[in-house]
C-alpha atoms as a PDB file:
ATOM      1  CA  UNK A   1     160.095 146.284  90.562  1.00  0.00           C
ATOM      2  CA  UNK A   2     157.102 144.069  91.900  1.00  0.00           C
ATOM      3  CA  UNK A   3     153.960 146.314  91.407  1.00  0.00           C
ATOM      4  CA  UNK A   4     150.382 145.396  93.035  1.00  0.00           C
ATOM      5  CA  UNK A   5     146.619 146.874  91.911  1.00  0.00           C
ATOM      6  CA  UNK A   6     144.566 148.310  94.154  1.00  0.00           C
ATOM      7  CA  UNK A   7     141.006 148.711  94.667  1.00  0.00           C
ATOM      8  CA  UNK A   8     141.021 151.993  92.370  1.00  0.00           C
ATOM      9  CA  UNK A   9     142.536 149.780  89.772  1.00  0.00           C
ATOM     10  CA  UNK A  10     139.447 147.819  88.730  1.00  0.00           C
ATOM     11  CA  UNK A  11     140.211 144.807  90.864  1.00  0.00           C
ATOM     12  CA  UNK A  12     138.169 141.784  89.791  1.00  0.00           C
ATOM     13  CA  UNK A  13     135.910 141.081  92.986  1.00  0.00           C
ATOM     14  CA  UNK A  14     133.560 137.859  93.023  1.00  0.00           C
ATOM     15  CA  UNK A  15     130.304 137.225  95.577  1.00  0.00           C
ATOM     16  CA  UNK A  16     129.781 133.900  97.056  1.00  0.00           C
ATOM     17  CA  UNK A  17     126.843 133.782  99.682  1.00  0.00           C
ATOM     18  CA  UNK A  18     127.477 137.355 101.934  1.00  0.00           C
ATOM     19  CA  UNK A  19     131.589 137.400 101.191  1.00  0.00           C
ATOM     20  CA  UNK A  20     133.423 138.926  98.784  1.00  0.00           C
ATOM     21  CA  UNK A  21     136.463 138.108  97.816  1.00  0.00           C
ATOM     22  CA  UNK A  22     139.024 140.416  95.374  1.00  0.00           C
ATOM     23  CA  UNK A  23     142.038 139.421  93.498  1.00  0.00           C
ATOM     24  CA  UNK A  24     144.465 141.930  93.579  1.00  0.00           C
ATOM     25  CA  UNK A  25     147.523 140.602  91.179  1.00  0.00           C
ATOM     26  CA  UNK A  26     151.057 141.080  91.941  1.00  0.00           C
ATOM     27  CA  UNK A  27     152.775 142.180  88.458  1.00  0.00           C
ATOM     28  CA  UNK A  28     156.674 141.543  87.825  1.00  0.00           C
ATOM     29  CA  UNK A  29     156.628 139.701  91.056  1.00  0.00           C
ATOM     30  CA  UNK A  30     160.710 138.721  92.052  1.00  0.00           C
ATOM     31  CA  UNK A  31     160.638 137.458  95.397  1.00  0.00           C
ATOM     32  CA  UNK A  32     159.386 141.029  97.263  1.00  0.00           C
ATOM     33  CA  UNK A  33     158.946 140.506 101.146  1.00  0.00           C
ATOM     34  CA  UNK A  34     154.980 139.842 101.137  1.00  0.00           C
ATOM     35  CA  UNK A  35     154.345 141.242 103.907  1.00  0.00           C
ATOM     36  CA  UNK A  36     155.064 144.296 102.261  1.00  0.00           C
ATOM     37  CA  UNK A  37     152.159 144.014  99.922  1.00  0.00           C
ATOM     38  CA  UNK A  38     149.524 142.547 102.436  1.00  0.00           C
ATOM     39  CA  UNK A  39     150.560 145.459 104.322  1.00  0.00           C
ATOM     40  CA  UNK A  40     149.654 147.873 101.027  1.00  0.00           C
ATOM     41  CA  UNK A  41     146.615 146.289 101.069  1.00  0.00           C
ATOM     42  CA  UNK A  42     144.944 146.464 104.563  1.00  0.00           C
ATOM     43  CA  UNK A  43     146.004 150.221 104.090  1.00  0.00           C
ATOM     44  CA  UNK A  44     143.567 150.614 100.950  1.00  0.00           C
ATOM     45  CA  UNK A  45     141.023 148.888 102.380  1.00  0.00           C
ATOM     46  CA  UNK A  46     141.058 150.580 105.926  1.00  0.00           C
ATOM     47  CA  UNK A  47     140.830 154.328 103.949  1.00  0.00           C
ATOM     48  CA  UNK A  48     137.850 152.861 101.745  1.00  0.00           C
ATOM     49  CA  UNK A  49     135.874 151.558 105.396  1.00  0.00           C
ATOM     50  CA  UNK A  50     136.020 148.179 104.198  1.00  0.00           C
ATOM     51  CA  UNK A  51     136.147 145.219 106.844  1.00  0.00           C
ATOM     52  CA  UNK A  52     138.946 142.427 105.907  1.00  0.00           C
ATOM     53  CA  UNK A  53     137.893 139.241 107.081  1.00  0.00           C
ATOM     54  CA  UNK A  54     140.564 136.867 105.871  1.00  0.00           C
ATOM     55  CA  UNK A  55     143.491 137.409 103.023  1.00  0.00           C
ATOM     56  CA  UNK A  56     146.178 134.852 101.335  1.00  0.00           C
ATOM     57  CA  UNK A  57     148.382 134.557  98.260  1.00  0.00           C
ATOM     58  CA  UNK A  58     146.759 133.076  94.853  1.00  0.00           C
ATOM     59  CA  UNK A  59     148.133 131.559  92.096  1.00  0.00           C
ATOM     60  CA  UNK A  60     146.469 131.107  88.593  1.00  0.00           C
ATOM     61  CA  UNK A  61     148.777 129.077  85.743  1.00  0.00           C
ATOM     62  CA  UNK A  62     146.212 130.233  83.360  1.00  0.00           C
ATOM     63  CA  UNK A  63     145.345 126.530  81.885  1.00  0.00           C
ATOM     64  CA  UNK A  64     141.852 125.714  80.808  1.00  0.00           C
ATOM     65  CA  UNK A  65     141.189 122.061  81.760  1.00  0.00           C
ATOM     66  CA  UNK A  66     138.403 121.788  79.086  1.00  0.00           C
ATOM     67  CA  UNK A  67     140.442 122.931  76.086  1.00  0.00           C
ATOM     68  CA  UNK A  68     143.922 121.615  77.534  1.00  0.00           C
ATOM     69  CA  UNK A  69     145.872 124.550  76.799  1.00  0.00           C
ATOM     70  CA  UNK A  70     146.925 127.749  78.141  1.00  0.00           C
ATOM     71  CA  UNK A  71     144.739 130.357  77.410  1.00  0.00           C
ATOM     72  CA  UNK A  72     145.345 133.243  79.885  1.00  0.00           C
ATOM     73  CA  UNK A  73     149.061 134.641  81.060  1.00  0.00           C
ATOM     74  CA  UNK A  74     149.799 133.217  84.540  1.00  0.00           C
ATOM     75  CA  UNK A  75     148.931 135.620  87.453  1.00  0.00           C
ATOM     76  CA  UNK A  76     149.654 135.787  91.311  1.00  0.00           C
ATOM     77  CA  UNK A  77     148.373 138.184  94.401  1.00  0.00           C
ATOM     78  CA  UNK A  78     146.508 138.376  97.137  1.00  0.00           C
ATOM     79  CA  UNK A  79     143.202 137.745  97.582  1.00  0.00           C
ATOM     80  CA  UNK A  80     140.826 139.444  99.854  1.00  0.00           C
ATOM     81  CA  UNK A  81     137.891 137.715 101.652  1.00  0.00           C
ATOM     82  CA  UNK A  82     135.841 140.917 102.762  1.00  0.00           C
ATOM     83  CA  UNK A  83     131.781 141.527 103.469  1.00  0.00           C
END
């Protein structure tokens, strides 16, 4: 069963100008209905007060260009653009 973290979960959240944006990674992922998740997600957000501005899916294969290998497991969620 596909599980996804929430903000309580220590989400990794990055600044860039006055947006936010927070990765919230999709573990044992199978082919779940999304919607279901980005549905999970505006929920936690709306109890915490926070305003979503824009979401979407993410990969990351975990490959470091500058070494040429892979150095982190692969990961895939949803990512939050919020102020």
């Amino acid at each position: 069963m596909s599980n996804i973290m929430l903000l309580k979960d220590s989400v990794e959240t990055a600044e860039v100008f006055e947006s936010k944006f927070t990765c919230h990674p999709i573990t044992d992922y199978d082919g779940d209905d999304l919607s279901y998740f980005f549905d999970v997600v505006r929920e936690d957000y709306k109890k915490a007060g926070i305003e979503i501005i824009n979401m979407s899916t993410y990969f990351n294969s975990g490959y470091n260009h500058l070494t040429d290998e892979y150095d982190k497991p692969k990961e895939f969620g949803i990512e939050v653009e919020h102020a």
